[in-house]
Protein backbone atom coordinates (compact mmCIF):
# COMPACT_ATOMS: atom_id res chain seq x y z
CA UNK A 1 4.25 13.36 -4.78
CA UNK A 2 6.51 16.33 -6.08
CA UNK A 3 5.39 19.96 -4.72
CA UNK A 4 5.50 22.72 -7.17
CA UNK A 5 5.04 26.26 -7.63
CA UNK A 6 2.69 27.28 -10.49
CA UNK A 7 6.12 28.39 -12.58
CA UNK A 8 7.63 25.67 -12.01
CA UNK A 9 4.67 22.98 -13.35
CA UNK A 10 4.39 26.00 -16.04
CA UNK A 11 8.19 25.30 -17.09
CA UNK A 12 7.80 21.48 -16.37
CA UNK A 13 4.86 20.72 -19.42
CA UNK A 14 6.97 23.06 -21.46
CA UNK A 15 10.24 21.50 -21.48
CA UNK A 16 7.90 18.34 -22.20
CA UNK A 17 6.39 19.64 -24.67
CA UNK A 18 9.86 20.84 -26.37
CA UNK A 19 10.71 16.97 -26.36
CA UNK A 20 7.95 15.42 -27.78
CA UNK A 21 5.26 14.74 -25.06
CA UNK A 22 2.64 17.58 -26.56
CA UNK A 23 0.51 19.84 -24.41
CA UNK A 24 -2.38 17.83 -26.31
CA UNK A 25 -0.72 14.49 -24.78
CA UNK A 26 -0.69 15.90 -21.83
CA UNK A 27 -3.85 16.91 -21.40
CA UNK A 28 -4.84 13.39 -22.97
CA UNK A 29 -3.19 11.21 -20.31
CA UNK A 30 -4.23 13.69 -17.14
CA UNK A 31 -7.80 13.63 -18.34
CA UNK A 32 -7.81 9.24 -18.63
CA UNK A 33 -6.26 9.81 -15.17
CA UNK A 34 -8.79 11.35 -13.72
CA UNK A 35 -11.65 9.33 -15.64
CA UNK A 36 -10.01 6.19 -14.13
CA UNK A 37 -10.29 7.44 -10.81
CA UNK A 38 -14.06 8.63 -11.30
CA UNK A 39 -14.84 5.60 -12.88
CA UNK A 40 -13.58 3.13 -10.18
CA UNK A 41 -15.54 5.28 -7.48
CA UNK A 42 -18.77 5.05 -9.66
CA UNK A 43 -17.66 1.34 -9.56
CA UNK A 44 -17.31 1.02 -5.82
CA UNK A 45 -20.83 3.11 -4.95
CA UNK A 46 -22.80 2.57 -7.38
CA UNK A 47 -22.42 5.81 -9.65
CA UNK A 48 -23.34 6.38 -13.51
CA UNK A 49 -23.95 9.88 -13.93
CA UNK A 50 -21.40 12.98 -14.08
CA UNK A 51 -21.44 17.38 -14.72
CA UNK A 52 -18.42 18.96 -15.84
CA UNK A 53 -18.23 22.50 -15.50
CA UNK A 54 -15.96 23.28 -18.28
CA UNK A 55 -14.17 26.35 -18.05
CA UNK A 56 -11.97 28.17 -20.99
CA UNK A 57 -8.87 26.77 -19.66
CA UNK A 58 -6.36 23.38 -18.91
CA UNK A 59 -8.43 22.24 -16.42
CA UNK A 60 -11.47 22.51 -19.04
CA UNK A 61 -9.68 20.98 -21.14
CA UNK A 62 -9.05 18.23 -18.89
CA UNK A 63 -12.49 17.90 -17.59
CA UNK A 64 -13.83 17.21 -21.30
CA UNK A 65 -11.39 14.82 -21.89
CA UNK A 66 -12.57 12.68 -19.16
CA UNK A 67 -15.96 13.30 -19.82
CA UNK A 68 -15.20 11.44 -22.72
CA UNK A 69 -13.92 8.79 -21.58
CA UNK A 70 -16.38 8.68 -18.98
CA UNK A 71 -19.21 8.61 -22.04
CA UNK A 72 -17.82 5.77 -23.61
CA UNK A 73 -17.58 3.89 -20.38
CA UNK A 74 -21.06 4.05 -19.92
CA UNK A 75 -21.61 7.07 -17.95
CA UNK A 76 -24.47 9.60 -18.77
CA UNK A 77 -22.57 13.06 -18.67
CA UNK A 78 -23.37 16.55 -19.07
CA UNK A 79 -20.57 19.27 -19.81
CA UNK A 80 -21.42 22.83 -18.83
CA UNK A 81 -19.59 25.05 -20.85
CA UNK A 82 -18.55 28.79 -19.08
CA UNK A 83 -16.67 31.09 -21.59
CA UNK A 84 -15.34 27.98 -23.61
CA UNK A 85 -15.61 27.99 -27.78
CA UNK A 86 -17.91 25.69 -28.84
CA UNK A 87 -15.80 24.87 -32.27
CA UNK A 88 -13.05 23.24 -29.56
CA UNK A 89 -11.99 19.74 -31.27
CA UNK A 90 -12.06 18.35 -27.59
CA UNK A 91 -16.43 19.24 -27.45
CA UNK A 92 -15.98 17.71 -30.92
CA UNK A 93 -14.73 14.63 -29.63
CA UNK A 94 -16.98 14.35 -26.44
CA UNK A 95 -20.27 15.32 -28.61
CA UNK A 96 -19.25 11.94 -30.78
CA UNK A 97 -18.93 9.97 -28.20
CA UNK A 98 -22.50 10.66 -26.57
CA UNK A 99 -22.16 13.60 -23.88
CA UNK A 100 -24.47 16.25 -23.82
CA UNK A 101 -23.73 20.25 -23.68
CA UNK A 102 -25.22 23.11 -22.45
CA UNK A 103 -23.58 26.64 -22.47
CA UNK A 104 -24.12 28.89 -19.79
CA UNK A 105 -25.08 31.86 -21.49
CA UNK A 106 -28.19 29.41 -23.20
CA UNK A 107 -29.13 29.15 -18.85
CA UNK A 108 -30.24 32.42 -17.47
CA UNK A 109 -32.04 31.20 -14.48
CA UNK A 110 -29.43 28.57 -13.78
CA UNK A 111 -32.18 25.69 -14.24
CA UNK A 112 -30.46 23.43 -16.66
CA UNK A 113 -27.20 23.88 -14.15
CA UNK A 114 -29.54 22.55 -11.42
CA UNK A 115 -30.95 19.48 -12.99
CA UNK A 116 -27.78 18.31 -14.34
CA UNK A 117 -25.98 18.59 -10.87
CA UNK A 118 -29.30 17.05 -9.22
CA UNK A 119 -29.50 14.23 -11.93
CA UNK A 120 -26.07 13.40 -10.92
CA UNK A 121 -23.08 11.19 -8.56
CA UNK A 122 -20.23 13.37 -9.18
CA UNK A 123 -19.70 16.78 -10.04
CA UNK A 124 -16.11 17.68 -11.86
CA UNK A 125 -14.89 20.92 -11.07
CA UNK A 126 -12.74 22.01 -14.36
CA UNK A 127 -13.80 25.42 -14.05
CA UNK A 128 -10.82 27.97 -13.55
CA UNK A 129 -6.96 26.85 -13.28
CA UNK A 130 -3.89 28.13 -11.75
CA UNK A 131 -4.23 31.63 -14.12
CA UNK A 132 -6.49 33.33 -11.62
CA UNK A 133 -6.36 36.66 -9.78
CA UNK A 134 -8.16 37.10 -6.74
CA UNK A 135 -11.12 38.43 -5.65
CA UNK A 136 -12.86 36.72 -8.76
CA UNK A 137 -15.72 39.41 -9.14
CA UNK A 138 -12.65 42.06 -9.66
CA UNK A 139 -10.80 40.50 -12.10
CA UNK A 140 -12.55 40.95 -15.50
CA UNK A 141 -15.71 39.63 -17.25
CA UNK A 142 -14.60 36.46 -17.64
CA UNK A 143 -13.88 35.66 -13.91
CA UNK A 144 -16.99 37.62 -12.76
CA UNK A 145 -19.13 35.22 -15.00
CA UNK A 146 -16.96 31.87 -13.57
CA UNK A 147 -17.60 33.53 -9.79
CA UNK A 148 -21.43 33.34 -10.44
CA UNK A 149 -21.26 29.85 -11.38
CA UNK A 150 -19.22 28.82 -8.55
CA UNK A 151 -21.79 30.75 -6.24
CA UNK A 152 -25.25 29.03 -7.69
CA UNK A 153 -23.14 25.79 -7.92
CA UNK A 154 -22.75 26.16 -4.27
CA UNK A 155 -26.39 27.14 -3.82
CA UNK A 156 -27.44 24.16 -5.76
CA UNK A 157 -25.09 21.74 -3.53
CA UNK A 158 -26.73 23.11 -0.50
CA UNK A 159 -30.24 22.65 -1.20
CA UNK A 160 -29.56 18.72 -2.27
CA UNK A 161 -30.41 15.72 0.24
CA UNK A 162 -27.36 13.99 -1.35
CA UNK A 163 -25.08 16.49 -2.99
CA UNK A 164 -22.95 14.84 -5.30
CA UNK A 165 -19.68 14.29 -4.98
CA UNK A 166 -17.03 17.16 -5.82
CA UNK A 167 -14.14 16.17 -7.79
CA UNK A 168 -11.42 19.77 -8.56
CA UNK A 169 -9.74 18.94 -11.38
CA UNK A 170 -6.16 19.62 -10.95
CA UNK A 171 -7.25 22.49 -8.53
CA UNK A 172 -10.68 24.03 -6.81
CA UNK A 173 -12.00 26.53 -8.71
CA UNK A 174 -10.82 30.15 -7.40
CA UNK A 175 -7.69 28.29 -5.50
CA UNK A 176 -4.57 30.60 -5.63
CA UNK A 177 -2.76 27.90 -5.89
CA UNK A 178 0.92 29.46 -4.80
CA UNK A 179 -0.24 31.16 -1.84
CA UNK A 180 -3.31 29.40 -0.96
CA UNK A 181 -5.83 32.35 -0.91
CA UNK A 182 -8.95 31.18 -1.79
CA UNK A 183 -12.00 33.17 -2.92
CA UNK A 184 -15.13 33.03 -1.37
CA UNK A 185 -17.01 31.56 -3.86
CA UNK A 186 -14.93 28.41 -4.24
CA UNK A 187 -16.88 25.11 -4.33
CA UNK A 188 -15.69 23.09 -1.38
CA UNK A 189 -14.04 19.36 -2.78
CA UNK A 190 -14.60 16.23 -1.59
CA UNK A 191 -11.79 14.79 -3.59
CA UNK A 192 -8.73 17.31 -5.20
CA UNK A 193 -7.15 14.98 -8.70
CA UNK A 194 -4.16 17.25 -9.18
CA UNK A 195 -1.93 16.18 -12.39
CA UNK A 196 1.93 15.30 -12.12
CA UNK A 197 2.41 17.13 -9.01
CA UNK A 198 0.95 18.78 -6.26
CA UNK A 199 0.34 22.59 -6.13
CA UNK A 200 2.33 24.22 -3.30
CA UNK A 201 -1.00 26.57 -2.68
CA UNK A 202 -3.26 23.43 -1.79
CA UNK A 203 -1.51 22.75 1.17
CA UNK A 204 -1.90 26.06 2.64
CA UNK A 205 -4.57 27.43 4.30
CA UNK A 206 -7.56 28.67 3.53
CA UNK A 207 -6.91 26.78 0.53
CA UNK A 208 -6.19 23.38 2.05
CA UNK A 209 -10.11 23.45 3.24
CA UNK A 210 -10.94 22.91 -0.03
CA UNK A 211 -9.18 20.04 -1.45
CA UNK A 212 -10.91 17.32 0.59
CA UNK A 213 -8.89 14.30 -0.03
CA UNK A 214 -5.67 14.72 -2.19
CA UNK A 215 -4.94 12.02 -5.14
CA UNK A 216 -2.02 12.86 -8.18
CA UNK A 217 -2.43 11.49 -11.40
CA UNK A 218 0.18 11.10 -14.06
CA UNK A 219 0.40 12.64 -17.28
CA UNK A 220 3.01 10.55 -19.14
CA UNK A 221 6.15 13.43 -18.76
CA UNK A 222 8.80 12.21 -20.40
CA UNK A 223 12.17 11.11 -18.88
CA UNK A 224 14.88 13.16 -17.38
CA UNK A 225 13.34 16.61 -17.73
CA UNK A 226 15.46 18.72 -16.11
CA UNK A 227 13.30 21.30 -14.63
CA UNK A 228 11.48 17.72 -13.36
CA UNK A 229 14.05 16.76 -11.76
CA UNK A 230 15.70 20.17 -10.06
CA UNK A 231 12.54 19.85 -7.72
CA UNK A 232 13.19 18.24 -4.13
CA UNK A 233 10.26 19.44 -2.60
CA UNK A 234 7.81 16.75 -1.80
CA UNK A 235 3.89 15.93 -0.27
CA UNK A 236 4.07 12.91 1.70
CA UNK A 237 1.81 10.34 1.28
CA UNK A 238 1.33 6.88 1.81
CA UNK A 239 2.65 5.24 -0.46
CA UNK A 240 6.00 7.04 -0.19
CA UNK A 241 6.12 6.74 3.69
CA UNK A 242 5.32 2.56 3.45
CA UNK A 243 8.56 2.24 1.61
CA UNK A 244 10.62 4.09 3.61
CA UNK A 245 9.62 2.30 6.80
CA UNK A 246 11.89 -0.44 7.70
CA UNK A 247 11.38 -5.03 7.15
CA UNK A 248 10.08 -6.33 9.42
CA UNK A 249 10.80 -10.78 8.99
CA UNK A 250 9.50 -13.68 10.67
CA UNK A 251 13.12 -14.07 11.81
CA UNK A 252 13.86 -11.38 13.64
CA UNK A 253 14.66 -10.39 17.73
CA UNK A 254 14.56 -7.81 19.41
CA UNK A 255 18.05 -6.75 18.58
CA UNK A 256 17.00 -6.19 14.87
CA UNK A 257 14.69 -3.59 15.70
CA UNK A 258 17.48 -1.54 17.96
CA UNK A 259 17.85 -0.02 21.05
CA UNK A 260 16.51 3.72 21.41
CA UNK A 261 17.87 5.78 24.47
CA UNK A 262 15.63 8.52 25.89
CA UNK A 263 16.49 11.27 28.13
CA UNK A 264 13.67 13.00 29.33
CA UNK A 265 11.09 14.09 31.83
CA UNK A 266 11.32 16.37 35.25
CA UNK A 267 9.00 17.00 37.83
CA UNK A 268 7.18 19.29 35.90
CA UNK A 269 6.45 17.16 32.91
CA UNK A 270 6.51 13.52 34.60
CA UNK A 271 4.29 12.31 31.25
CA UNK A 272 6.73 13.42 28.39
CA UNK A 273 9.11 10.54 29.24
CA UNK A 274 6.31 7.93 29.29
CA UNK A 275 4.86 9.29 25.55
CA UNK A 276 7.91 9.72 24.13
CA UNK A 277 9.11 5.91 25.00
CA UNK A 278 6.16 4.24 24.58
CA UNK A 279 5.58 5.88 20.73
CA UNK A 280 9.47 4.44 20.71
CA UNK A 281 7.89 1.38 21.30
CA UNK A 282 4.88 1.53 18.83
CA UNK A 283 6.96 2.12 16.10
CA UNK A 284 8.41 -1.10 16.55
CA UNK A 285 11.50 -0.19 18.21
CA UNK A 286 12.90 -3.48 19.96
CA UNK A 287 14.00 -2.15 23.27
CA UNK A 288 13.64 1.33 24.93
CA UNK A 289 16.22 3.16 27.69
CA UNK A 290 14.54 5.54 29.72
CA UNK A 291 16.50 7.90 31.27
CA UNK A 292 15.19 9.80 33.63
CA UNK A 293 15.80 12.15 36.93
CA UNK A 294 15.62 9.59 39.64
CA UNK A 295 11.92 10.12 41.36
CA UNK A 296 9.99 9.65 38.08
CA UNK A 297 11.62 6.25 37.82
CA UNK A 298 8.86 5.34 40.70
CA UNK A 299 6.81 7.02 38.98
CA UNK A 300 6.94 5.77 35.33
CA UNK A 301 7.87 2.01 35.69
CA UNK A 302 4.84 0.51 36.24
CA UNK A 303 3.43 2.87 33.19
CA UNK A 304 6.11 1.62 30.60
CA UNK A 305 7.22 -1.93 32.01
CA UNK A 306 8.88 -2.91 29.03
CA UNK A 307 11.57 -0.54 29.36
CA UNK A 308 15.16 0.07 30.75
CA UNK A 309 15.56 2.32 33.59
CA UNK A 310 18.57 4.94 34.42
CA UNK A 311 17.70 6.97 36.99
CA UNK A 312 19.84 10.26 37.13
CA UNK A 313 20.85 12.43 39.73
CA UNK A 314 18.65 15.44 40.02
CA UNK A 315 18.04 18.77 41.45
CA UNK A 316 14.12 19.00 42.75
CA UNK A 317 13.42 16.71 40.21
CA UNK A 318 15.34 18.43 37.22
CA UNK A 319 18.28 16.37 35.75
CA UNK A 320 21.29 17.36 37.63
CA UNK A 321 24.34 18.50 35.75
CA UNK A 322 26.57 15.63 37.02
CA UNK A 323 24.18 13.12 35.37
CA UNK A 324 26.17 12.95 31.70
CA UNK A 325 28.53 10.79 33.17
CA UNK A 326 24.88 8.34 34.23
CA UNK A 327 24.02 8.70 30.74
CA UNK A 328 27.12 7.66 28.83
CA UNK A 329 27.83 4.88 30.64
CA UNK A 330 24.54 3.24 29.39
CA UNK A 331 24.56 3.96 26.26
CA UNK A 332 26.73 0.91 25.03
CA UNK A 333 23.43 -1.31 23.22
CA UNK A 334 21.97 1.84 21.92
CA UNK A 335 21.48 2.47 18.00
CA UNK A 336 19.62 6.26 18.81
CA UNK A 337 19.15 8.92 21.09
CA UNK A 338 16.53 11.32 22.09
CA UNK A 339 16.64 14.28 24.33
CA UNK A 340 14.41 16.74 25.68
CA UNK A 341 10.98 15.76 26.04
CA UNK A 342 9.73 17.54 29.30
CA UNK A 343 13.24 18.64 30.99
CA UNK A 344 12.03 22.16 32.03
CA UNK A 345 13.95 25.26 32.18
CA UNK A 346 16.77 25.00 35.18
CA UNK A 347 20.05 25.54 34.48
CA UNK A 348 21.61 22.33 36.33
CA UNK A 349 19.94 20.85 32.84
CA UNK A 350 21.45 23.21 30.70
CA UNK A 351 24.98 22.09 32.07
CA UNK A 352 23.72 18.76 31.87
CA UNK A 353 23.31 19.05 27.90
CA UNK A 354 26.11 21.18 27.22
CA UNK A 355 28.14 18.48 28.59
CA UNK A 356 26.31 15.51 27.60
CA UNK A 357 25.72 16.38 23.65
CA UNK A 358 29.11 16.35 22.42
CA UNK A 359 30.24 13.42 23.82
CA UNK A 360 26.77 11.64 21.91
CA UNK A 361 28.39 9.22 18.64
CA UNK A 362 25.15 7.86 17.78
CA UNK A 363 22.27 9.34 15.65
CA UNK A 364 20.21 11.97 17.68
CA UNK A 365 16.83 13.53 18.21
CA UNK A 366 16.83 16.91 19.78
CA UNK A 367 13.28 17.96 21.03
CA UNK A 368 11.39 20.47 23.13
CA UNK A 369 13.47 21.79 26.01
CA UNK A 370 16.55 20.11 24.90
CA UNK A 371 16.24 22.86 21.74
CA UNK A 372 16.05 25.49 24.47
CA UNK A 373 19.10 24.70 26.11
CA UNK A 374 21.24 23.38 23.34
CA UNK A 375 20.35 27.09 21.87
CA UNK A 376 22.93 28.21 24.66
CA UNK A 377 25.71 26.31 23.36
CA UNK A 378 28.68 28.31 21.49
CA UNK A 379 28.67 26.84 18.19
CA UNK A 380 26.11 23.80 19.07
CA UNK A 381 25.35 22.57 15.57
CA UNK A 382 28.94 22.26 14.82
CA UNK A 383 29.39 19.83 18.02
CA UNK A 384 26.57 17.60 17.96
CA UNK A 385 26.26 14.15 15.96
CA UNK A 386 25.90 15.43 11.93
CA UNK A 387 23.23 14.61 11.18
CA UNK A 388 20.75 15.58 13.84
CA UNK A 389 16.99 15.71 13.76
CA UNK A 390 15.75 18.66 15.55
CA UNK A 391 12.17 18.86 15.90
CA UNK A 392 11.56 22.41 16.93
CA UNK A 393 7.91 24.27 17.13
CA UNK A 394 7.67 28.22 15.99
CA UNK A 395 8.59 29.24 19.40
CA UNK A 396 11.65 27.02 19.32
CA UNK A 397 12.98 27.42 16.09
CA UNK A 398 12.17 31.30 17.22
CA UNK A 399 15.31 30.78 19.82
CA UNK A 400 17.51 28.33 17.53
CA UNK A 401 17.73 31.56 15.19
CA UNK A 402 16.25 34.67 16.64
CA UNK A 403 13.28 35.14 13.89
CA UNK A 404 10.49 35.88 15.56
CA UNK A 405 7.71 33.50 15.00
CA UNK A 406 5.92 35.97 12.60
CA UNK A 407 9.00 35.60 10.38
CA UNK A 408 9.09 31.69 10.75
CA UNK A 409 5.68 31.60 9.76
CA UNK A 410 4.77 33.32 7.17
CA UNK A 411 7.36 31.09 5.13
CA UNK A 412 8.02 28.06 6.93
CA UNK A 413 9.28 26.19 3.98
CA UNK A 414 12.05 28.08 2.95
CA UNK A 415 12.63 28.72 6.44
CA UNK A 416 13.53 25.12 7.43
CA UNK A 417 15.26 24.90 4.27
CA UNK A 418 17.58 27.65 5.02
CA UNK A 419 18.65 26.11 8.60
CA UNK A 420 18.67 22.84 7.92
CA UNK A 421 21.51 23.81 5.59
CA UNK A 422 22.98 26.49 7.96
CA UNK A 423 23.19 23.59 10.33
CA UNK A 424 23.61 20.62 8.80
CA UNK A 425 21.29 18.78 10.50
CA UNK A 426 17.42 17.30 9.46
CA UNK A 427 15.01 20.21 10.59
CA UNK A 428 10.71 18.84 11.84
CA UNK A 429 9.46 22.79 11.70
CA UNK A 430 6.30 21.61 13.65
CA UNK A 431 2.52 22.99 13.14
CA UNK A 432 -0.33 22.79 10.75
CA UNK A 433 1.78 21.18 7.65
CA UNK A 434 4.62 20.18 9.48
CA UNK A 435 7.88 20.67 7.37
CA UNK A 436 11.08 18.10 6.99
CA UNK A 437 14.32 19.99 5.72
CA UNK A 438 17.52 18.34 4.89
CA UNK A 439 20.69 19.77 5.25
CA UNK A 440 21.30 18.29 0.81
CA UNK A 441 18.03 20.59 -0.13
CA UNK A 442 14.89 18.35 0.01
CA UNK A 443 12.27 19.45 2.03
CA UNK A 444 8.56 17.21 2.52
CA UNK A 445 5.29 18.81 3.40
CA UNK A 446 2.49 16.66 5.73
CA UNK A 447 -0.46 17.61 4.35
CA UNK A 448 -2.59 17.08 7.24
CA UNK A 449 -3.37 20.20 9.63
CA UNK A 450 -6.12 19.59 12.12
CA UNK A 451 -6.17 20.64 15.85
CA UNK A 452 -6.46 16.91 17.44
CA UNK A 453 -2.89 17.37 17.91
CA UNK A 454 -2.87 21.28 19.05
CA UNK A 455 -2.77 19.42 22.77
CA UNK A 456 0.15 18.99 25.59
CA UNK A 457 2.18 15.82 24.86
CA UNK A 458 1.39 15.12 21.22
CA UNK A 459 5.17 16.77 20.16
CA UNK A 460 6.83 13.91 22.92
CA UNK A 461 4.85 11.38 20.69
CA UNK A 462 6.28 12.83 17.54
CA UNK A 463 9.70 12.56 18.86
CA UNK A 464 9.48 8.92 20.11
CA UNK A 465 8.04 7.59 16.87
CA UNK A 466 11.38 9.37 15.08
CA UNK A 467 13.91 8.36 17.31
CA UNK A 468 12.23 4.59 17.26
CA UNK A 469 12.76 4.59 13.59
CA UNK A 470 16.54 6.02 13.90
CA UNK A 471 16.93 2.84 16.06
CA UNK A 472 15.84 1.08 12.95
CA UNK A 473 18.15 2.18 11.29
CA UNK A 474 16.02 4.37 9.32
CA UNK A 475 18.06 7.46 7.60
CA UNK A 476 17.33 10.73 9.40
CA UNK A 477 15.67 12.21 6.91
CA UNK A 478 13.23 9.26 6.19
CA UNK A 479 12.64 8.76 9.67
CA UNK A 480 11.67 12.18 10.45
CA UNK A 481 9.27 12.10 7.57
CA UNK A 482 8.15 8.50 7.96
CA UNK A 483 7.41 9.87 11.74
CA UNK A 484 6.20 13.17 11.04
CA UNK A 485 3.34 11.81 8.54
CA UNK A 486 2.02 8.37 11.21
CA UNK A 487 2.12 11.12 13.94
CA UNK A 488 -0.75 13.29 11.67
CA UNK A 489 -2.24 10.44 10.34
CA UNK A 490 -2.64 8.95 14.17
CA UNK A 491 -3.88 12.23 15.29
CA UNK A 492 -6.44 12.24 12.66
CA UNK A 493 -7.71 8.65 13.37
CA UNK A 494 -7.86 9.69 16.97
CA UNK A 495 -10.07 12.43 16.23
CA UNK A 496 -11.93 10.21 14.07
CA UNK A 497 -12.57 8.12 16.77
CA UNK A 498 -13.62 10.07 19.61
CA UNK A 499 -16.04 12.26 17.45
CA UNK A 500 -13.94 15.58 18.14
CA UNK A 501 -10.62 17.16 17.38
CA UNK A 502 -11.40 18.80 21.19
CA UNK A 503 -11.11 15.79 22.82
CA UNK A 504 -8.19 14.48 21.40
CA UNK A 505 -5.19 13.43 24.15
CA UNK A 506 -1.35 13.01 23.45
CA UNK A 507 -2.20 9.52 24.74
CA UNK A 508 -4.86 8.58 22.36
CA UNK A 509 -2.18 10.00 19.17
CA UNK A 510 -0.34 6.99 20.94
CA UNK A 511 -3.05 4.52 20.91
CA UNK A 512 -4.02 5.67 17.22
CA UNK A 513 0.07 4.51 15.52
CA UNK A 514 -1.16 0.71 15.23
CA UNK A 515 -4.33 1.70 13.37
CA UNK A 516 -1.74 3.66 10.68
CA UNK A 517 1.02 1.00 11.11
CA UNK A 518 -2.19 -1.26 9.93
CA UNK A 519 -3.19 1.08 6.83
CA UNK A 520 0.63 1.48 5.62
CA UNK A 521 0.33 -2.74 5.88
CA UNK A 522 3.46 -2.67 8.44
């Protein structure tokens, strides 16, 4: 789904609106939207019964709308009204077709509020929109009076053996949703409809705590709008990531599939080769060269039997700066290349790289320590294969382009955007909502942050699974997304499954990808 700035959704319904789609459509289609999705969950648990709280605005708007909707389908609904005119034609409509009202100012002890939200499955949070200022309570009457809502809406929720289920409409209520402040009154989602396009602020934190689960409806925009269509930034998701992951026929060998080349591992770090070639693997890479300095070969083999072995000359168990030569000789079959996961810090490595990455013809992932070194090199983005994926964390991209990691993250996206066209090259700015930049202007947001994968190893894993799919065949920019988003998704699962984000290893993010290979039905 398409990532926007309030402005730019702002500028998007009013070029459509300029050629013929109305706000009033609009509103229409993104409030059937979201009554379809409430209506199919009702269908799948059992659930008749719906509050709106109906606030002055768009998202009010919306909420009533699919109240409606929701009424004739059968559902008993209640609309609580907060600073909304009752002579609106949209109460109008939802009065006629069977829905019951109650305005807040009519409910000074809140009690109406509480049975309607304990009477019901889902609660529809329409309340406030993307207009607000933050704090609420300091931000005129009208705010103030939407903040208390929020709070004894929250109250109520508590005190409930069941709470119903929280649907924001479009946005939670008191969600800044450009820069992701949220205020402290904001009722916590389980599930976040947002209409047309994702909200840039959502998928930010503290905001991103409450959206719950994240599901985009359409609204029926009209054809080749061009503010539509000037934005490349994206949410992934996974529906977008299953088609950009590669066939996979009855017919097919090993040799479809490709052959990825890894250089990695030292003493220090004997495990980053192993998880970055067996996520190579998992992703359905056909065969797997592991290059590595000589004594982890003993080391690794019986770990990762299915792959190729080069062992390189080494220095105490660093890759030795006469290895290229080891390397490029065995690189004939090969259809990618990854380097850096776990090399270390010695300079024999640095020479190593410096004279190893020019002389690489084949599409390349740069990771971890190989960032480091190849930071060293005069000119390095201009000599490497164009175009690249680098995969760098804050610290990393902190020596790639002497920000300090302060700078790089307080605006990440624009950030990776900038580089990734300095350089020409595919940028993974790692962390809590990883960022993809390419070099032609699109950038793609993971909307996953969770600390399952704040462990040693996990980053190895995330450059396997993208340098497996560049053996595919996958373009560089797909494949770093398509990576980027199993590699959350696995860590997630993982976490999931052992009860704990704590407890979460770099090796169980591996045993996770064929649970999210299984959900994108690859």
């Amino acid at each position: 789904m398409k990532l926007v700035t309030v402005p730019q959704m702002r500028a998007i319904e009013k070029e459509a609106d300029e050629n013929g789609v109305s706000y009033a459509e609009l509103m229409e289609n993104a409030g059937r939207g979201l009554a379809e999705l409430v209506h199919a969950l009702g269908q799948e648990n059992g659930w008749d019964e719906v509050t709106g709280l109906v606030g002055s605005g768009n998202n009010g708007g919306d909420t009533l709308v699919a109240l409606a909707w929701l009424a004739e389908a059968g559902w008993r609904t209640h609309a609580y009204l907060v600073n909304r005119k009752k002579d609106d034609a949209l109460i109008a409509r939802y009065l006629s077709a069977g829905g019951e009202i109650l305005d807040s100012v009519l409910d000074e002890d809140d009690e109406t509020l509480g049975a309607f939200i304990n009477e019901s499955h889902v609660l529809l949070d329409g309340l406030l929109g993307t207009g607000i200022k933050l704090p609420l309570t300091h931000r005129g009457l009208r705010q103030k009076e939407a903040a208390q809502v929020l709070e004894n809406t929250n109250l109520i929720l508590s005190q409930m053996d069941l709470p119903a289920f929280v649907v924001a409409v479009d946005c939670p209520s008191g969600v800044d949703c450009d820069t992701g402040e949220a205020a402290d009154e904001t009722i916590p989602a389980d599930l976040t409809v947002t209409m047309a396009a994702a909200k840039q602020g959502l998928l930010k934190l503290p905001a991103f705590e409450y959206v719950g689960e994240l599901q985009m409806v359409e609204i029926g925009l009209p054809e080749n709008l061009a503010s539509w269509n000037a934005i490349h930034a994206e949410a992934a998701d996974w529906d977008m990531v299953s088609a950009l992951l590669p066939e996979r026929t009855a017919a097919s060998h090993k040799g479809t599939f490709g052959t990825a080349f890894v250089v990695a591992g030292s003493s220090s770090y004997t495990g980053a080769a192993m998880l970055a070639g067996t996520a190579a693997y998992r992703i359905g890479t056909g065969l797997v060269t592991m290059a590595v300095p000589e004594p982890l070969h003993s080391i690794l083999a019986g770990h990762l039997p299915e792959a190729i072995w080069v062992p390189l000359p080494h220095e105490n168990g660093f890759i030795s700066g006469v290895a290229a030569d080891d390397v490029l000789q065995n690189l004939e079959r090969a259809t990618a290349f990854l380097i850096g996961p776990g090399l270390g810090d010695k300079l024999p490595t640095r020479a190593f790289i410096g004279n190893l990455i020019p002389a690489i013809k084949i599409p390349m992932v740069v990771d971890a320590d190989g960032l480091r070194h190849l930071s060293q090199v005069v000119d390095w983005h201009k000599n490497i294969f164009s175009p690249s994926v680098l995969t760098p964390h804050p610290g990393e991209m902190s020596a790639l382009t002497g920000l300090s990691k302060e700078e790089i993250q307080s605006n990440r996206e624009a950030v990776a955007m900038r580089y990734a066209k300095e350089w020409g090259h595919v940028v993974v700015l790692k962390g809590a909502f990883t960022v993809i930049a390419s070099p032609d202007g699109r950038s793609t947001v993971i909307p996953v942050a969770t600390s399952a994968l704040a462990k040693a190893g996990t980053g190895d894993v995330l450059a396997g699974l993208i340098v497996g799919l560049r053996a595919q065949g996958v373009d560089a920019y797909d494949a770093a997304v398509a990576g980027a988003f199993i590699h959350a998704q696995a860590g997630l699962f993982a976490a999931e499954t052992m009860g704990t984000t704590a407890s979460v290893l770099a090796t169980d993010v591996l045993d996770a990808i064929p649970d999210v290979l299984a959900e994108l039905e690859y």
